[in-house]
Protein backbone atom coordinates (compact mmCIF):
# COMPACT_ATOMS: atom_id res chain seq x y z
CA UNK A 1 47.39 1.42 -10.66
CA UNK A 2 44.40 2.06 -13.18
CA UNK A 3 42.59 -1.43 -12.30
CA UNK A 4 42.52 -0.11 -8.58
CA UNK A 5 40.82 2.92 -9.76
CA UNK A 6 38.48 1.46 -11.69
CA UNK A 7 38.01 -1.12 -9.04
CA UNK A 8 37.43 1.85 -6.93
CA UNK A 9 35.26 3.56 -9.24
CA UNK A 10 32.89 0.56 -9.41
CA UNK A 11 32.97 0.09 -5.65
CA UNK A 12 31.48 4.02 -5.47
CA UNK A 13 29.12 3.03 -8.21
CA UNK A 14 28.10 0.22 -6.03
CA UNK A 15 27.36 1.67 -2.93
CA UNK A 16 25.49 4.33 -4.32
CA UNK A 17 22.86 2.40 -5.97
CA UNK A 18 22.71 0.58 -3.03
CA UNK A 19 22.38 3.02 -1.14
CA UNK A 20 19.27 4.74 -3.97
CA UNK A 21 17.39 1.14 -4.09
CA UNK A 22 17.51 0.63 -0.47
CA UNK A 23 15.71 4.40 -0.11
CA UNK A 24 13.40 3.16 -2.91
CA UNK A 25 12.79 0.09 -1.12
CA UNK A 26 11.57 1.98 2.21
CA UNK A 27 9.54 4.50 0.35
CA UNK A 28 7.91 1.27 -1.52
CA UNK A 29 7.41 -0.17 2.22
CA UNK A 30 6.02 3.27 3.40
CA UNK A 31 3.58 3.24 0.47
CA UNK A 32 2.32 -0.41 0.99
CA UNK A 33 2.04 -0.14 4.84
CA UNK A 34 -0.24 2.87 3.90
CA UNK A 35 -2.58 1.12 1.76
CA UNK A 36 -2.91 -1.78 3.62
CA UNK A 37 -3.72 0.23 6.29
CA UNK A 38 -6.40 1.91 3.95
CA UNK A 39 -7.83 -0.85 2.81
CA UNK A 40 -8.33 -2.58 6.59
CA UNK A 41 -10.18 0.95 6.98
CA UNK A 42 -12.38 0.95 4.04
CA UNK A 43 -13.07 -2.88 4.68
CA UNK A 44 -14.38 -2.19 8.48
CA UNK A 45 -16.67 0.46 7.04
CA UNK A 46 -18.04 -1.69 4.12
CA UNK A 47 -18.71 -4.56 6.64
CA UNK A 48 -20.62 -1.33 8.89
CA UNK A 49 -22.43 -0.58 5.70
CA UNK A 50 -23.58 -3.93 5.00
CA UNK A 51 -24.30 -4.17 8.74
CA UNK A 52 -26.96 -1.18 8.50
CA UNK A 53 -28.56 -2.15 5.49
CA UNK A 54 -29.09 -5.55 6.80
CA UNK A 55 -31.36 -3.71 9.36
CA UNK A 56 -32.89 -0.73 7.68
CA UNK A 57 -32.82 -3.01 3.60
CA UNK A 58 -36.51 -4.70 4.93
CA UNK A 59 -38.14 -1.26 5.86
CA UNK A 60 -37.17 0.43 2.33
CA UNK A 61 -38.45 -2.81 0.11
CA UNK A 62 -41.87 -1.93 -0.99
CA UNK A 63 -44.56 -4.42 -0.61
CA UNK A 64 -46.67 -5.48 -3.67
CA UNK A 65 -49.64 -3.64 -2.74
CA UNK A 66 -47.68 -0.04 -2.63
């Protein structure tokens, strides 16, 4: 009888971790999906950025004779 308790015992044991990584897992996912999802954001505005000093960068270089 004690090897089906402790058989039992590590079945419980089992499942709960399981159960703890695969939370840990989707609160890892949650956390990735979030920054990816930052960084598309912060790369669309850099590329915006570049975009406008591309167009304004001639009109602040000085010229020599300034």
């Amino acid at each position: 009888m004690r090897c089906m308790e402790h058989l039992e015992e590590r079945i419980i044991e089992l499942e709960i971790r399981s159960t703890h990584q695969e939370r840990l897992i989707e609160e890892l996912n949650e956390v990735v999906t979030s920054s990816w999802r930052r960084i598309d954001q912060l790369e669309r505005e850099l590329r915006l950025l570049k975009d406008v000093l591309k167009d304004v960068g001639p009109d602040l270089v000085a010229s020599p004779d300034e």
